[in-house]
Protein backbone atom coordinates (compact mmCIF):
# COMPACT_ATOMS: atom_id res chain seq x y z
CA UNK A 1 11.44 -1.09 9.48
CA UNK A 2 10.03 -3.93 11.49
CA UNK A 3 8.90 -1.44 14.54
CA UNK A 4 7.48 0.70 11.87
CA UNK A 5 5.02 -2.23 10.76
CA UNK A 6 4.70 -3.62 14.29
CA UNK A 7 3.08 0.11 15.02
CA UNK A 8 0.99 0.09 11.87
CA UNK A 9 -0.37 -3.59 12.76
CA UNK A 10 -1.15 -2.76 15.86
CA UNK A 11 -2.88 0.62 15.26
CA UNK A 12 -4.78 -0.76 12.05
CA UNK A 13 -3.70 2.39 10.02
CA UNK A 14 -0.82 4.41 8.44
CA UNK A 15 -0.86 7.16 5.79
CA UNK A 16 2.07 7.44 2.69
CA UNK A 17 2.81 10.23 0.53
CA UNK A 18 2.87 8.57 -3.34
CA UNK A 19 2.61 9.56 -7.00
CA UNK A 20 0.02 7.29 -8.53
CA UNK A 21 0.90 6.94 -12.60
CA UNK A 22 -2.13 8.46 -14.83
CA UNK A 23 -1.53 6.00 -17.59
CA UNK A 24 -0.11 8.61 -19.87
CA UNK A 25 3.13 8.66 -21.07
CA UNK A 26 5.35 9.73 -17.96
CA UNK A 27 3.03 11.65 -16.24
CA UNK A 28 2.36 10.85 -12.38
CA UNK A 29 -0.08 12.62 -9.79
CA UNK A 30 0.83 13.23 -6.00
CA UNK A 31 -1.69 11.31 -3.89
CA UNK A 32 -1.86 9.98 0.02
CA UNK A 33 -1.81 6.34 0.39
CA UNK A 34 -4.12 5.42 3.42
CA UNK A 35 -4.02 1.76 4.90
CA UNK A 36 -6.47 0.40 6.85
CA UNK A 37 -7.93 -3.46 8.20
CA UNK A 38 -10.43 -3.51 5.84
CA UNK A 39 -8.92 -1.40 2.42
CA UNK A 40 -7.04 1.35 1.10
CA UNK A 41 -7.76 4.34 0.06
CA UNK A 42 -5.62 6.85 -2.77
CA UNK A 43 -6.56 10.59 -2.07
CA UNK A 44 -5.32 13.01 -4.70
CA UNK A 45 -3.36 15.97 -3.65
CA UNK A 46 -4.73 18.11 -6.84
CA UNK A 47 -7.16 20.12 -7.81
CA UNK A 48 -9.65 18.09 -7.87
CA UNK A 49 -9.05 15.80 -4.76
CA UNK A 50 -10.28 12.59 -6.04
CA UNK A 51 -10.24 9.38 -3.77
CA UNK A 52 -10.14 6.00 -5.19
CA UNK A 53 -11.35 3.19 -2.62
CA UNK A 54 -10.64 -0.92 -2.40
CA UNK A 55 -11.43 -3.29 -0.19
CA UNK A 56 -9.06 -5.82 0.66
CA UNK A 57 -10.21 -9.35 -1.20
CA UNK A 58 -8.26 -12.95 -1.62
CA UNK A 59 -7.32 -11.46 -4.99
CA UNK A 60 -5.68 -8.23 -4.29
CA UNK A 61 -1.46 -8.33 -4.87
CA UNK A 62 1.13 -5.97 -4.20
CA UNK A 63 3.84 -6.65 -6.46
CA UNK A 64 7.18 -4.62 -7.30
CA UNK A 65 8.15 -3.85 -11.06
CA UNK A 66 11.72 -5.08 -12.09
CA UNK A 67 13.83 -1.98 -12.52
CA UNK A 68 12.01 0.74 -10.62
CA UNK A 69 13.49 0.86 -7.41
CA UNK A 70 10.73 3.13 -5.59
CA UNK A 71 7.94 2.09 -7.68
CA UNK A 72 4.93 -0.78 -6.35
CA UNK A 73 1.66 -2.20 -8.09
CA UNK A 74 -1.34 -2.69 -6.74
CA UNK A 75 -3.21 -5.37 -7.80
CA UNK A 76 -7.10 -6.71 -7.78
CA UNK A 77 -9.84 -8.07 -9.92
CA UNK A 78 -10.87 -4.68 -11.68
CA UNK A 79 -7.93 -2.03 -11.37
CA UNK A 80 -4.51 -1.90 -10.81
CA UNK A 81 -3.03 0.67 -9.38
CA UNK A 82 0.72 1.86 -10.72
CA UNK A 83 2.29 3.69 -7.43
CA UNK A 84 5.66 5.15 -6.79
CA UNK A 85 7.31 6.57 -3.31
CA UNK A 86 8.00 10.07 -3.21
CA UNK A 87 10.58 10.43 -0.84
CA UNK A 88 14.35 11.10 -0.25
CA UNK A 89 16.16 9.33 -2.98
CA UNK A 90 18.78 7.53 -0.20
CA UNK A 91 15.60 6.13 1.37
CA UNK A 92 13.16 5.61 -1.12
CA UNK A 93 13.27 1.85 -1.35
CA UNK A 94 13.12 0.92 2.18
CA UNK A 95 9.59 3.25 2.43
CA UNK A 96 8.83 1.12 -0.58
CA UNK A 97 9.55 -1.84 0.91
CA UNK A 98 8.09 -1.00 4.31
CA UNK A 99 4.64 0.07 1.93
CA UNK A 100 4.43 -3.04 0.14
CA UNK A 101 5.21 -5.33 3.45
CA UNK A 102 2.65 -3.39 5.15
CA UNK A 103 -0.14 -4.09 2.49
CA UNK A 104 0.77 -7.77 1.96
CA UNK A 105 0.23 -8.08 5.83
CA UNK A 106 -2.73 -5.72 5.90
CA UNK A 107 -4.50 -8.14 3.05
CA UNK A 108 -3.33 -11.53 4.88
CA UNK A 109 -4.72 -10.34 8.07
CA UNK A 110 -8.11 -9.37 6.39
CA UNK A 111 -7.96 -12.90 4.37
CA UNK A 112 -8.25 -14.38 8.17
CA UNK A 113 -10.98 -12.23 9.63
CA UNK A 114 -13.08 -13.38 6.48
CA UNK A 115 -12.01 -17.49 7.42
CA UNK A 116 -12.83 -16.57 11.25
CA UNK A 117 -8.98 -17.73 12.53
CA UNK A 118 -7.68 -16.48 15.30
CA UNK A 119 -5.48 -13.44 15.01
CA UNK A 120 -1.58 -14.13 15.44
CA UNK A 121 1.07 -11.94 16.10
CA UNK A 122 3.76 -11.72 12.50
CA UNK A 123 6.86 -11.05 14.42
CA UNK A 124 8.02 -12.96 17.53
CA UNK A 125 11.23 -11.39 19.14
């Protein structure tokens, strides 16, 4: 997991196949989950194809729901965004995990280019 985020730090991008909850009953909607330096973006697999867009801001949390082991919340002033993994079920909370690491780093790292520090490495070895 920690050479997956290395890569994704270093290229500034990754991709993630989700279900993002509608907000009705049990009902959730395959989407892509693109990371980036700057934001995210949720692209809906349907008809449709809808994309939802954020910027990264101070304010912006990735948190994880007690009792849903492949499920993650994203977090900002005006939205929040209820996301699951849709993976293997022996593997789904490690992708999880890896998701929610990745944005946590992805929004500290854009927290600094706003302050003007210098960028560090995360990992030493």
């Amino acid at each position: 997991m920690l050479n997956q985020i290395e890569k994704t730090l270093y290229s500034g991008h990754a991709s993630y196949k989700v279900s993002m909850s509608t907000g009705f009953l049990d009902i959730w909607e395959a989407a892509t989950l693109s990371i980036k330096r700057e934001g995210y973006s949720i692209k809906f697999s349907g008809a449709s194809g809808d994309v939802i867009t954020e910027k990264f801001s101070p304010n912006t949390v990735v948190s994880i729901p007690f009792g849903n082991p492949s499920g993650f919340i994203i977090i900002g002033n005006n939205f929040e965004h209820q996301l699951r993994v849709d993976n293997n079920p022996a593997d789904f909370t490690c992708l999880r995990d890896t998701i929610v690491l990745t944005l946590r780093l992805f929004i500290l790292r854009a927290g600094e280019r706003r302050k003007g520090r210098k960028r560090v490495l995360f990992f030493h070895k």
